[in-house]
C-alpha atoms as a PDB file:
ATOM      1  CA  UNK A   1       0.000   0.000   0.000  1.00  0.00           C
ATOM      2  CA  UNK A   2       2.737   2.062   1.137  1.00  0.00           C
ATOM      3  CA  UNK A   3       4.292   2.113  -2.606  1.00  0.00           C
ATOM      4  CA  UNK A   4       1.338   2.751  -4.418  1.00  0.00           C
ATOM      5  CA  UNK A   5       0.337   6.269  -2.351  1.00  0.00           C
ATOM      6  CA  UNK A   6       4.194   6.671  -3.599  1.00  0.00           C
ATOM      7  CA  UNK A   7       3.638   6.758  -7.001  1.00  0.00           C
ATOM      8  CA  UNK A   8      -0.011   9.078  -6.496  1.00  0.00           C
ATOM      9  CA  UNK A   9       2.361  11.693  -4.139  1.00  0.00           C
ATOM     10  CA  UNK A  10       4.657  11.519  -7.737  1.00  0.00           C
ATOM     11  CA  UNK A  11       1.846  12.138  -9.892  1.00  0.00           C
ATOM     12  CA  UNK A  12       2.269  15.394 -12.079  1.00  0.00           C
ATOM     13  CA  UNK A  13      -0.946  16.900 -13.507  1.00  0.00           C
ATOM     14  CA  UNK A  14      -1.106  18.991 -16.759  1.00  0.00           C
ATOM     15  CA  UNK A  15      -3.305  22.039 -16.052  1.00  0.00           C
ATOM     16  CA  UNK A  16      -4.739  24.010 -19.399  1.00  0.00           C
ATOM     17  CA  UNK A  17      -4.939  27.549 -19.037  1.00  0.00           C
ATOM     18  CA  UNK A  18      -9.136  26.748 -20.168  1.00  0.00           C
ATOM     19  CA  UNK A  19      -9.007  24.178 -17.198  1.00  0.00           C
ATOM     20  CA  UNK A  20      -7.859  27.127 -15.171  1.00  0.00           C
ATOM     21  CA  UNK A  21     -10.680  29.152 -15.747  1.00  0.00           C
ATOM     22  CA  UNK A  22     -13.135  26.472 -15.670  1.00  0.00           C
ATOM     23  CA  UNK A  23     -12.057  26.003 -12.177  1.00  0.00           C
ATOM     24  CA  UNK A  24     -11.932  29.574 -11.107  1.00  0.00           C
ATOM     25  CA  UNK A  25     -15.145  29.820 -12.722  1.00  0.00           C
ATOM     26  CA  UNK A  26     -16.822  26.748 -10.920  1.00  0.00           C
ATOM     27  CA  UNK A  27     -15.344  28.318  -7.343  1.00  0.00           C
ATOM     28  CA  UNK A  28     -16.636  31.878  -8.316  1.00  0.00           C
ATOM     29  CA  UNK A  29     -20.085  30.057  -8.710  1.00  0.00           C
ATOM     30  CA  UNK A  30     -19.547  28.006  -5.687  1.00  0.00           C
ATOM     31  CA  UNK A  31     -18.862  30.957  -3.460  1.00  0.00           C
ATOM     32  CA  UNK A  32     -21.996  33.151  -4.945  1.00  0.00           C
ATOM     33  CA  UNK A  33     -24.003  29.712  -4.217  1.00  0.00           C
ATOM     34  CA  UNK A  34     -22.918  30.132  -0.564  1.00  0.00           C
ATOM     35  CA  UNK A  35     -22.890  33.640   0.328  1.00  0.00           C
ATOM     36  CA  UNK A  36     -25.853  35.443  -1.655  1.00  0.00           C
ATOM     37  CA  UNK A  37     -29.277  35.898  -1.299  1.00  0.00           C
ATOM     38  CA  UNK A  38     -30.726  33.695  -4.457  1.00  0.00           C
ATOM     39  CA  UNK A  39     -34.053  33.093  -6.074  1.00  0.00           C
ATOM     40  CA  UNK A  40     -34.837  29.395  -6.227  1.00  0.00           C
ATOM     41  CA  UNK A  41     -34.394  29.952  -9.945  1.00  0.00           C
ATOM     42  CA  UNK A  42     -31.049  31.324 -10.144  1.00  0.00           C
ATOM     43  CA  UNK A  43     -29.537  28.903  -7.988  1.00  0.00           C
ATOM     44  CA  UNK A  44     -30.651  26.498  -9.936  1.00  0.00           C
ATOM     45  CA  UNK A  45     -29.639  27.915 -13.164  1.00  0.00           C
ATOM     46  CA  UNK A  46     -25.972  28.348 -11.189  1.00  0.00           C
ATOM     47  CA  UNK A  47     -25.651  25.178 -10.421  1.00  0.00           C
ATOM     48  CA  UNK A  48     -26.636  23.760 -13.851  1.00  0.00           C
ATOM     49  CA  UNK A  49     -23.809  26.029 -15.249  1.00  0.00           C
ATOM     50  CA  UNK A  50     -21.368  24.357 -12.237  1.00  0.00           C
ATOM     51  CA  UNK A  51     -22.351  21.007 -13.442  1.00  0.00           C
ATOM     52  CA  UNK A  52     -21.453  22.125 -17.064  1.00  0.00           C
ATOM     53  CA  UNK A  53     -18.476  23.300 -16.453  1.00  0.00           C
ATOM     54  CA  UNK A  54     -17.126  20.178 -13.784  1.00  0.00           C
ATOM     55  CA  UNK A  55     -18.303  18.158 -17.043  1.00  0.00           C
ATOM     56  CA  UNK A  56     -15.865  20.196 -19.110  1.00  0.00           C
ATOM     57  CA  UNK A  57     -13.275  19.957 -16.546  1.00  0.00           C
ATOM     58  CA  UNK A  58     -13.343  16.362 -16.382  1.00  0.00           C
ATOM     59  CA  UNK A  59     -12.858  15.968 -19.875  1.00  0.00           C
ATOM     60  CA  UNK A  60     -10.379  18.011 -20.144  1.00  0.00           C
ATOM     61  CA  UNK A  61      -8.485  16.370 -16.871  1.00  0.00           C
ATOM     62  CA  UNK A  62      -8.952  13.305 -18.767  1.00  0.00           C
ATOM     63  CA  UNK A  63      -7.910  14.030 -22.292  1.00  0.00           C
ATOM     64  CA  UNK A  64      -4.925  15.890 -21.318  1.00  0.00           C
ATOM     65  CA  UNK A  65      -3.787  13.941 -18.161  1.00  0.00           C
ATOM     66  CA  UNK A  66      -4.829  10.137 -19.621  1.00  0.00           C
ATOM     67  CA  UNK A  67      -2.232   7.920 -17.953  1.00  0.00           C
ATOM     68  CA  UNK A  68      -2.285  10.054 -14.731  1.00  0.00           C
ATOM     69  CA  UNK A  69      -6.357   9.488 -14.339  1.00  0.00           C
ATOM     70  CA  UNK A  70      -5.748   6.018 -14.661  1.00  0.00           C
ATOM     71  CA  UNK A  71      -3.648   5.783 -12.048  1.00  0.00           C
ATOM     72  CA  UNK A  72      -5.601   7.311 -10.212  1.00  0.00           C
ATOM     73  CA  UNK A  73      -8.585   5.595 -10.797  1.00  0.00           C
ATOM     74  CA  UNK A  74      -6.494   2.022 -10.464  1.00  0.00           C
ATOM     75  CA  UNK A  75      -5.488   3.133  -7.121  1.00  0.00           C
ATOM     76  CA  UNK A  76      -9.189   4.169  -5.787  1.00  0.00           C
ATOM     77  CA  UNK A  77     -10.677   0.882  -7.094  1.00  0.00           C
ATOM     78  CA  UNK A  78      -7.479  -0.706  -5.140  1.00  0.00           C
ATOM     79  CA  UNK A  79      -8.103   1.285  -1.714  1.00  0.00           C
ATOM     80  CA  UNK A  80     -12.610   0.231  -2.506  1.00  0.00           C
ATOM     81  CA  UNK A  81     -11.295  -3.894  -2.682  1.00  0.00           C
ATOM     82  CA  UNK A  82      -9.552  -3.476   0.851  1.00  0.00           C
ATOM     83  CA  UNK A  83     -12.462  -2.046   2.525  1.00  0.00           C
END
């Protein structure tokens, strides 16, 4: 166990500057979702645009970062079999 959380800690991410913004955006939204005063409406229309964008996000995470995901993903499913 000990040498697979090795090789996550090693894991280097590529970051796009669009990825970037997606994520600032999805905080910006986040933070107006927590701290304002909201019509039933527009929080729902802000967290349909939050959803959009953690869609995008993924995607991108995925196509640019393929092997790195997997790992990832490996190493969750691993940790999920121990339980």
């Amino acid at each position: 166990m000990e040498e697979n959380l090795k090789e996550i800690e090693d894991l280097r991410f590529y970051f796009t500057d669009d990825m970037k913004q997606t994520l600032f955006d999805m905080l910006t939204i986040q933070n107006m979702l927590n701290n304002e005063d909201l019509s039933y409406k527009e929080i729902r229309q802000l967290e349909k645009e939050k959803e959009r964008l953690l869609e995008h996000f993924r995607e991108e995470l995925h196509a640019n970062n393929p092997v790195e995901v997997a790992i990832v993903r490996e190493f969750l499913n691993m940790k999920n079999e121990e339980k």
